[in-house]
Each structure stands twice: as C-alpha cells, then as structure tokens.
PDB file of N, CA and C in Angstrom:
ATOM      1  N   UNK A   1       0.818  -1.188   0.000  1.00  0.00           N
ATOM      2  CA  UNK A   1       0.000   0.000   0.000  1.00  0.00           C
ATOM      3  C   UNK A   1       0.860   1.249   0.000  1.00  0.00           C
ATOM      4  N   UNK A   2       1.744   1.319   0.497  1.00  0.00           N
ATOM      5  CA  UNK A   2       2.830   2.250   0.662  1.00  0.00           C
ATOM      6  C   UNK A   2       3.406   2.775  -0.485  1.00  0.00           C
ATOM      7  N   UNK A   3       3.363   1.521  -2.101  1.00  0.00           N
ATOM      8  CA  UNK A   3       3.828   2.271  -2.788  1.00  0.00           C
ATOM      9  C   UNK A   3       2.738   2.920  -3.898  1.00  0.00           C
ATOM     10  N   UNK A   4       1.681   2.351  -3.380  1.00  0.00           N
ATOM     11  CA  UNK A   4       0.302   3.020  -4.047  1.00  0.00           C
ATOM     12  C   UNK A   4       0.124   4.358  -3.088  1.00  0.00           C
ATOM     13  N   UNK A   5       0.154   4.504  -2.037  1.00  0.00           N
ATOM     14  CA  UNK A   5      -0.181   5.991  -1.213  1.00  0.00           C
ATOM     15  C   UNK A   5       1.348   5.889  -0.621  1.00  0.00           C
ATOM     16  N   UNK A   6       2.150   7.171  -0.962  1.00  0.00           N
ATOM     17  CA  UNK A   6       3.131   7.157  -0.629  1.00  0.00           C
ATOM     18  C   UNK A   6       3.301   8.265   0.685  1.00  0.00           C
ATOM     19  N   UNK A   7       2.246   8.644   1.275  1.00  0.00           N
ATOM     20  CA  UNK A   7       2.085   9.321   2.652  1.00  0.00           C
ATOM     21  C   UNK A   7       1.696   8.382   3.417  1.00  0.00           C
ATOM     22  N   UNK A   8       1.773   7.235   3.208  1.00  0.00           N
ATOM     23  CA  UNK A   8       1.851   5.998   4.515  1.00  0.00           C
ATOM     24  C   UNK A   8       3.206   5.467   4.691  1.00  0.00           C
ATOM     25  N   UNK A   9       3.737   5.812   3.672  1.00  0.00           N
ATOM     26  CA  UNK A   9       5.268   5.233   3.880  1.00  0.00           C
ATOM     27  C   UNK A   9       5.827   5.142   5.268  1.00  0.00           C
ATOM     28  N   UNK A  10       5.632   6.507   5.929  1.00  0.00           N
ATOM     29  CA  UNK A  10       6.272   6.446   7.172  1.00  0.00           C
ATOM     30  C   UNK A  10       5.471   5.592   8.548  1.00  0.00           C
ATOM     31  N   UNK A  11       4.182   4.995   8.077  1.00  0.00           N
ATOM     32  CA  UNK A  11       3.271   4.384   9.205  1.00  0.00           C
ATOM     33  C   UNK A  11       3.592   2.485   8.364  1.00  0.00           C
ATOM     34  N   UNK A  12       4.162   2.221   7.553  1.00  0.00           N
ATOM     35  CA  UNK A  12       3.935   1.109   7.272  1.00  0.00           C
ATOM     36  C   UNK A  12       4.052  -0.096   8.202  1.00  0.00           C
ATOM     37  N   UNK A  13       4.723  -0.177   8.909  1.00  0.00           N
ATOM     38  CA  UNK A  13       4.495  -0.883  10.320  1.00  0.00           C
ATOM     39  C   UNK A  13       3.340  -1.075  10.918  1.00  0.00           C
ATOM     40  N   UNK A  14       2.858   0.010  11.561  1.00  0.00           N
ATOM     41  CA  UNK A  14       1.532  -0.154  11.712  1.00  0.00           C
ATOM     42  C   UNK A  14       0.276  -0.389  10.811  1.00  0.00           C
ATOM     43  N   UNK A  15       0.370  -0.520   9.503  1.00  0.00           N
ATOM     44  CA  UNK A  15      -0.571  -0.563   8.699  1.00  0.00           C
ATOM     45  C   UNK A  15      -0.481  -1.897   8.322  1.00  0.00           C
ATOM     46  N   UNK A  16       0.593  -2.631   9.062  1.00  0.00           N
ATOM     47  CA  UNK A  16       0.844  -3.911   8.283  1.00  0.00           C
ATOM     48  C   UNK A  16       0.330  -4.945   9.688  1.00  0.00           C
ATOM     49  N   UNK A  17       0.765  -4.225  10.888  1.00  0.00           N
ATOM     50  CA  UNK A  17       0.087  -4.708  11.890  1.00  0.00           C
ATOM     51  C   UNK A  17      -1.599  -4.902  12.128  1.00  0.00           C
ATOM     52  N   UNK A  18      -1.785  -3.400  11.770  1.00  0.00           N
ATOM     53  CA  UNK A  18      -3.576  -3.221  11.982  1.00  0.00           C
ATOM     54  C   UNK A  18      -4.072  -4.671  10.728  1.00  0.00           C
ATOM     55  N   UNK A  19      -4.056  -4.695   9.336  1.00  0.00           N
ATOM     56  CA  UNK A  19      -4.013  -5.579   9.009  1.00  0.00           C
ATOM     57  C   UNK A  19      -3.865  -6.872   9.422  1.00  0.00           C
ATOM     58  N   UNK A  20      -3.123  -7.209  10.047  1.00  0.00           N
ATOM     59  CA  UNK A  20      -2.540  -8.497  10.342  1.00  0.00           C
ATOM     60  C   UNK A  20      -3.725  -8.807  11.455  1.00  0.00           C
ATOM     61  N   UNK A  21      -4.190  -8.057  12.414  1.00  0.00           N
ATOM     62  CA  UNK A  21      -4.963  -7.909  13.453  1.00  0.00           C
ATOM     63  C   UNK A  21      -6.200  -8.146  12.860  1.00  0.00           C
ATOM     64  N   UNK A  22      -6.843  -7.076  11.873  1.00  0.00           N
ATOM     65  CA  UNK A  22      -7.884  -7.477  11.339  1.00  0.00           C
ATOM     66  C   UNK A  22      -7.929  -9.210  10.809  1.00  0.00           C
ATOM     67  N   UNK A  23      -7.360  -9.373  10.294  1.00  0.00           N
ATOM     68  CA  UNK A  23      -7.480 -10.821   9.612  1.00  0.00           C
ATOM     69  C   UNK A  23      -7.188 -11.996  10.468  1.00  0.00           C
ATOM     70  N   UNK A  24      -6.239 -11.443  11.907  1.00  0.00           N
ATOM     71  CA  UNK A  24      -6.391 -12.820  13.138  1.00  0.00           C
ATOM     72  C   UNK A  24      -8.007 -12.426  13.464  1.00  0.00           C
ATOM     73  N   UNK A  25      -8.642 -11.196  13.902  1.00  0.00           N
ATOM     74  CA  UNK A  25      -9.642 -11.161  14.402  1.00  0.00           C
ATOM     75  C   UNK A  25     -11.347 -11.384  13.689  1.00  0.00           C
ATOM     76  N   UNK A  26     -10.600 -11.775  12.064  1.00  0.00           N
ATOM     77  CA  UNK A  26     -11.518 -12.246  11.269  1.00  0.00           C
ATOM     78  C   UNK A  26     -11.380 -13.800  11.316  1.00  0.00           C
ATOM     79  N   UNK A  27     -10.224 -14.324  11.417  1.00  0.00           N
ATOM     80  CA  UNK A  27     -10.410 -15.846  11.502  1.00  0.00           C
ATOM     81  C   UNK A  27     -10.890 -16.192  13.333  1.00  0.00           C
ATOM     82  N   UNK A  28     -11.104 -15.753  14.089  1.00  0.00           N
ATOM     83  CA  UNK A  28     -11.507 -16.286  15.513  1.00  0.00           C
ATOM     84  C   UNK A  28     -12.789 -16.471  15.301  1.00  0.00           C
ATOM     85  N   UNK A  29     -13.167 -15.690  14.461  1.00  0.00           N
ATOM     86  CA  UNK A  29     -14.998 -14.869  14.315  1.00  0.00           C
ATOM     87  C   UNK A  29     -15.487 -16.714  13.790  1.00  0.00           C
ATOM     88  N   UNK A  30     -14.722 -17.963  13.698  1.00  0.00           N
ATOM     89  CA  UNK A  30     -14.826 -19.059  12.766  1.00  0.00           C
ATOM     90  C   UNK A  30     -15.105 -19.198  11.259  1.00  0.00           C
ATOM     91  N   UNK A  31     -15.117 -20.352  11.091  1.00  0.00           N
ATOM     92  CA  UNK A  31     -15.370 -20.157   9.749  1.00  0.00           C
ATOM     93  C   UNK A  31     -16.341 -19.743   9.149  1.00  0.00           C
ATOM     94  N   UNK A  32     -17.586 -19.846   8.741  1.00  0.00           N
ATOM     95  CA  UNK A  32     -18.362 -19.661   8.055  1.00  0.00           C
ATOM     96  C   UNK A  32     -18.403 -17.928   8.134  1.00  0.00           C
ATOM     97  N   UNK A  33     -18.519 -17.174   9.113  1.00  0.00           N
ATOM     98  CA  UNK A  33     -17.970 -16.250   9.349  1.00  0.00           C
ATOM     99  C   UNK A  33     -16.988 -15.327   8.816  1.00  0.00           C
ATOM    100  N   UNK A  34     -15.586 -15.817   8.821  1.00  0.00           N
ATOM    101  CA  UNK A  34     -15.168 -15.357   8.036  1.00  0.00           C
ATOM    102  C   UNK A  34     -14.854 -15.603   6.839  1.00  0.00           C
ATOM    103  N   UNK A  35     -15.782 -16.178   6.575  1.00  0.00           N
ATOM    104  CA  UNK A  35     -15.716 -16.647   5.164  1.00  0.00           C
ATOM    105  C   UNK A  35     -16.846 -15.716   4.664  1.00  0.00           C
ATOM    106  N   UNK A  36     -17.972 -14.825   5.537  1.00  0.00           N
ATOM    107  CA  UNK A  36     -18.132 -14.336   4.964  1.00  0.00           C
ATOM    108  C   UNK A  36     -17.284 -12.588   4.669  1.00  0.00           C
ATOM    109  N   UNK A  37     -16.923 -12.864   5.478  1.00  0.00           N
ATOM    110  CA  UNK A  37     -15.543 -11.594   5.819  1.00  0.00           C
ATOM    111  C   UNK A  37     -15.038 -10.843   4.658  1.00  0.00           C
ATOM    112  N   UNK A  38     -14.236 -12.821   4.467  1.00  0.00           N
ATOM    113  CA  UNK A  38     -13.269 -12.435   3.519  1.00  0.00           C
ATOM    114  C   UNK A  38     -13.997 -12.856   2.071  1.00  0.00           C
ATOM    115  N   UNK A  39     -15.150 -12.731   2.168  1.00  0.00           N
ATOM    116  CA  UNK A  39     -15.686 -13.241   0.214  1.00  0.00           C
ATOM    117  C   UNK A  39     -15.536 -12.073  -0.240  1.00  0.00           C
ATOM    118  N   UNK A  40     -16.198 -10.654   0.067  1.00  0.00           N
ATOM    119  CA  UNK A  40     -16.125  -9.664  -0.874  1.00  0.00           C
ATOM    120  C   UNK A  40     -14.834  -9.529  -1.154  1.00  0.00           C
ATOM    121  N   UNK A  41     -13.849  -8.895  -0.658  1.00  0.00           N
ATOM    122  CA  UNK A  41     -12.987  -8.955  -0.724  1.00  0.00           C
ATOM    123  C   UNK A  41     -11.661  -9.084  -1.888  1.00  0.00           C
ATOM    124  N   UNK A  42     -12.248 -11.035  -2.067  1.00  0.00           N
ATOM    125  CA  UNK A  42     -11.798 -11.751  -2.636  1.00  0.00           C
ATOM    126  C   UNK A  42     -12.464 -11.723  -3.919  1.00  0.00           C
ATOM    127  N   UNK A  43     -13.826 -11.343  -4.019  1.00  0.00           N
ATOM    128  CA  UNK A  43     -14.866 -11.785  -5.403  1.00  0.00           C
ATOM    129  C   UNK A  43     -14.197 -10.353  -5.980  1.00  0.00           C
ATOM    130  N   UNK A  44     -13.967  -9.006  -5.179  1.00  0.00           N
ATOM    131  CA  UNK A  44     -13.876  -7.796  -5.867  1.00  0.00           C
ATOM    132  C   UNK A  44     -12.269  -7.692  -6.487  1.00  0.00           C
ATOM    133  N   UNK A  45     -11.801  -8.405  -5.810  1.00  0.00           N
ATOM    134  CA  UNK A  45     -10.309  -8.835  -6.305  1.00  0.00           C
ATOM    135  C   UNK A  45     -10.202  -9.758  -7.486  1.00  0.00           C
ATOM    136  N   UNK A  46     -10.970 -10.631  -7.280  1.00  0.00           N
ATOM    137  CA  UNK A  46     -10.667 -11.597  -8.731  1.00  0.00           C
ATOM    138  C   UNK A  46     -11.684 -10.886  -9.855  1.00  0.00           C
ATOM    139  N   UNK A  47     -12.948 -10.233  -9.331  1.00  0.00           N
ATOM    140  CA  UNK A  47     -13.659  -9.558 -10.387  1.00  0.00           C
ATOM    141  C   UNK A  47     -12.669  -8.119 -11.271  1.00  0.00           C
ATOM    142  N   UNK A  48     -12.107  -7.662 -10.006  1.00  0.00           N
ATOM    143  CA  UNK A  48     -11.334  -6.631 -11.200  1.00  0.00           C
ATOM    144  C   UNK A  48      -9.848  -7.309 -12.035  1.00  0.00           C
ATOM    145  N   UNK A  49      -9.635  -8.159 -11.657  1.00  0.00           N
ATOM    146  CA  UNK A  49      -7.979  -9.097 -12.293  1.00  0.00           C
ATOM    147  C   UNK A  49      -9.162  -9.309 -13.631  1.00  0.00           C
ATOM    148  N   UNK A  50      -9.493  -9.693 -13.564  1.00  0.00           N
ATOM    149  CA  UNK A  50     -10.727 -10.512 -14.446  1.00  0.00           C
ATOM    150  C   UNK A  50     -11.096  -9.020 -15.896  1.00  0.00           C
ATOM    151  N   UNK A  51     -11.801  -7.984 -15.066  1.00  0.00           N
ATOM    152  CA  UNK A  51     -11.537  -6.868 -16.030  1.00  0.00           C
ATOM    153  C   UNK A  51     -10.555  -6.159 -16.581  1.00  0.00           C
ATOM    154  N   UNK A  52      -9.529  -6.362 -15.815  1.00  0.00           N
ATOM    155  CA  UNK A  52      -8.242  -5.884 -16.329  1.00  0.00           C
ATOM    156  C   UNK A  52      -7.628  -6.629 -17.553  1.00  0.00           C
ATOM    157  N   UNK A  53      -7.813  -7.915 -17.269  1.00  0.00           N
ATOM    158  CA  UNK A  53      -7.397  -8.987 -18.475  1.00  0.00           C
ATOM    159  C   UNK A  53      -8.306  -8.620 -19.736  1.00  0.00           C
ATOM    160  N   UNK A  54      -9.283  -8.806 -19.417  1.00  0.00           N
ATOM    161  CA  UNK A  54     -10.552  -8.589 -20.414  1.00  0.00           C
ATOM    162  C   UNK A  54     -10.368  -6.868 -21.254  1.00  0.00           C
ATOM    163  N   UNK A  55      -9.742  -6.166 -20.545  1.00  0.00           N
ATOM    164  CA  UNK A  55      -9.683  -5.101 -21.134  1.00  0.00           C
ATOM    165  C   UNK A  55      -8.133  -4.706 -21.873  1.00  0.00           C
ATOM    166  N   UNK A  56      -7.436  -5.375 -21.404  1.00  0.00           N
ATOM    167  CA  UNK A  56      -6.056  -5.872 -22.234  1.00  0.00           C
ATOM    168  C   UNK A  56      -5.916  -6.321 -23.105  1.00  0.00           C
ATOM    169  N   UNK A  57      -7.141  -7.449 -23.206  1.00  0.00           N
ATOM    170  CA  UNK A  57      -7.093  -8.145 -24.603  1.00  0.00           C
ATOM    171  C   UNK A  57      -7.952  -7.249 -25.474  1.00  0.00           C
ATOM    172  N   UNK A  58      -9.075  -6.602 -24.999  1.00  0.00           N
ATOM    173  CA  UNK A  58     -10.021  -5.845 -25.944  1.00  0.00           C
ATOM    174  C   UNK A  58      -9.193  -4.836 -26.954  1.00  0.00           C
ATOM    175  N   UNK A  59      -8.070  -3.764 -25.887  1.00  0.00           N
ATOM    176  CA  UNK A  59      -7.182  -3.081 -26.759  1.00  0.00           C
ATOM    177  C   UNK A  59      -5.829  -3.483 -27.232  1.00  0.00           C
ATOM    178  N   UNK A  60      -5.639  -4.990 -27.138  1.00  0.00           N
ATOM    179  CA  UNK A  60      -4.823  -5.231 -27.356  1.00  0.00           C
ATOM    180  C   UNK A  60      -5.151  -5.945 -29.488  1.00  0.00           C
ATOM    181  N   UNK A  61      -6.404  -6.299 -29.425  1.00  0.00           N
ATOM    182  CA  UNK A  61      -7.495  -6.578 -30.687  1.00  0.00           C
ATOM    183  C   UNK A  61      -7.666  -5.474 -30.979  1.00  0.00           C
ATOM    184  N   UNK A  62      -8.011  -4.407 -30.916  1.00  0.00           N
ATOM    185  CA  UNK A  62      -8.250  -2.446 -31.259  1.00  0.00           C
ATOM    186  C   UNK A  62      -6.705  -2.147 -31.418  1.00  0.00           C
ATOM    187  N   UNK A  63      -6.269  -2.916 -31.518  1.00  0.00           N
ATOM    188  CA  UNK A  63      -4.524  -1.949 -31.782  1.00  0.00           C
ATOM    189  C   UNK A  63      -4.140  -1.329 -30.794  1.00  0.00           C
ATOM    190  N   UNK A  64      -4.803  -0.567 -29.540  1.00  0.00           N
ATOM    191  CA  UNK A  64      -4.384   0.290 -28.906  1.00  0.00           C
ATOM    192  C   UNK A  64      -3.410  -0.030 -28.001  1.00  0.00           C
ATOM    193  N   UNK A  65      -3.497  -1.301 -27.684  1.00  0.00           N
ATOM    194  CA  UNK A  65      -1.916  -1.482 -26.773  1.00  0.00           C
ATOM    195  C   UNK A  65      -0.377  -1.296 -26.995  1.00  0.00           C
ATOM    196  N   UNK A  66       0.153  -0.513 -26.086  1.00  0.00           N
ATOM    197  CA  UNK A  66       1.486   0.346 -26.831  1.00  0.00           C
ATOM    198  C   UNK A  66       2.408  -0.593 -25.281  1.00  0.00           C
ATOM    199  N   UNK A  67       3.439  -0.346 -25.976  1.00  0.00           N
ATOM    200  CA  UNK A  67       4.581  -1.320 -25.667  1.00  0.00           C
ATOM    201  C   UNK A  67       5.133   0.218 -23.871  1.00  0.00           C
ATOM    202  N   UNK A  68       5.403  -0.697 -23.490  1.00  0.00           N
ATOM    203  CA  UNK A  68       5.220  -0.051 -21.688  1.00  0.00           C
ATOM    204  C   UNK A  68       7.442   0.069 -21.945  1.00  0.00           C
ATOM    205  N   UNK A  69       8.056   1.028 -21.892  1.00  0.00           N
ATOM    206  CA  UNK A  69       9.548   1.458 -22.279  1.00  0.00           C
ATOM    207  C   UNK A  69       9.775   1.665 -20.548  1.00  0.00           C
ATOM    208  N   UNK A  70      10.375   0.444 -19.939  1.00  0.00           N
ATOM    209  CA  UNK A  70      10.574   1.173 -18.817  1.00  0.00           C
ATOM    210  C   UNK A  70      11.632   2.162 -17.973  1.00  0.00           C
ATOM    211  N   UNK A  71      11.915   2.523 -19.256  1.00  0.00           N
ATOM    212  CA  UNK A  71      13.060   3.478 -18.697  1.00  0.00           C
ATOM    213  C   UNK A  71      12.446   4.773 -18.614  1.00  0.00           C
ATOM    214  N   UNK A  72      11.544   4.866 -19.498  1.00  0.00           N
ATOM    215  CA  UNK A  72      10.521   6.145 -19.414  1.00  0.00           C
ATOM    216  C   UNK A  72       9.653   6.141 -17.830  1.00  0.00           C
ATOM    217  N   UNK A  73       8.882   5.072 -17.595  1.00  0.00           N
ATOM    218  CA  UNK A  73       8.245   4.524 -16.729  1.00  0.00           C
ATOM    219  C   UNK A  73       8.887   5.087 -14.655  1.00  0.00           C
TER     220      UNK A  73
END
C-alpha cells in the first residue's frame, strides 16, 4: 500500500500490523464467518484481475496497446 499511497510510507508498520490484526480477528470470528468476511474482498479482487485482463485483450485486438519502455516509466 505504501507504494500506491506514498504518505503511509512512514506508518507502514503499523498498517501492516492493523491488518494483520484485522485478519487474526476475522479468523476467531470461525469459519463460516469469516468466510463471509473475507468473500467480498476476494470476489472484488478476482472480479477486477478478471476486467483488467478482459480489457487488455479488448485493446490489445483495437490496436491500442502500446509497448510499456521502462526506462521512461
């Protein structure tokens, strides 16, 4: 997250803790539980991988996909 918001940089410790906390205090909650916890989560995660691909290939068929130079980058 730190290198997506780079004004957490200096809390990353704690952001990695609070995390870590959330997700012990989502698995105690048992399973079914956190299973429902962690579904969105997970469905909104594989649903956008899912559009991202899908939209890679769309402009990648439209011509529009341009070659990523990472020295520019």
């Amino acid at each position: 997250m730190a290198s997506a918001i780079p004004a957490i940089g200096p809390y990353k410790l704690e952001v990695t803790v609070g995390v870590v906390l959330l997700m012990a205090f989502g698995n105690l909650r048992g399973l079914k539980e956190a299973g429902r916890a962690f579904a969105v989560p997970t469905y909104l995660f594989s649903g956008i991988v899912i559009v991202m691909i899908v939209v890679g290939l769309i402009r990648d068929l439209m011509g529009n996909l341009q070659p990523v130079r990472p020295a520019r980058a």
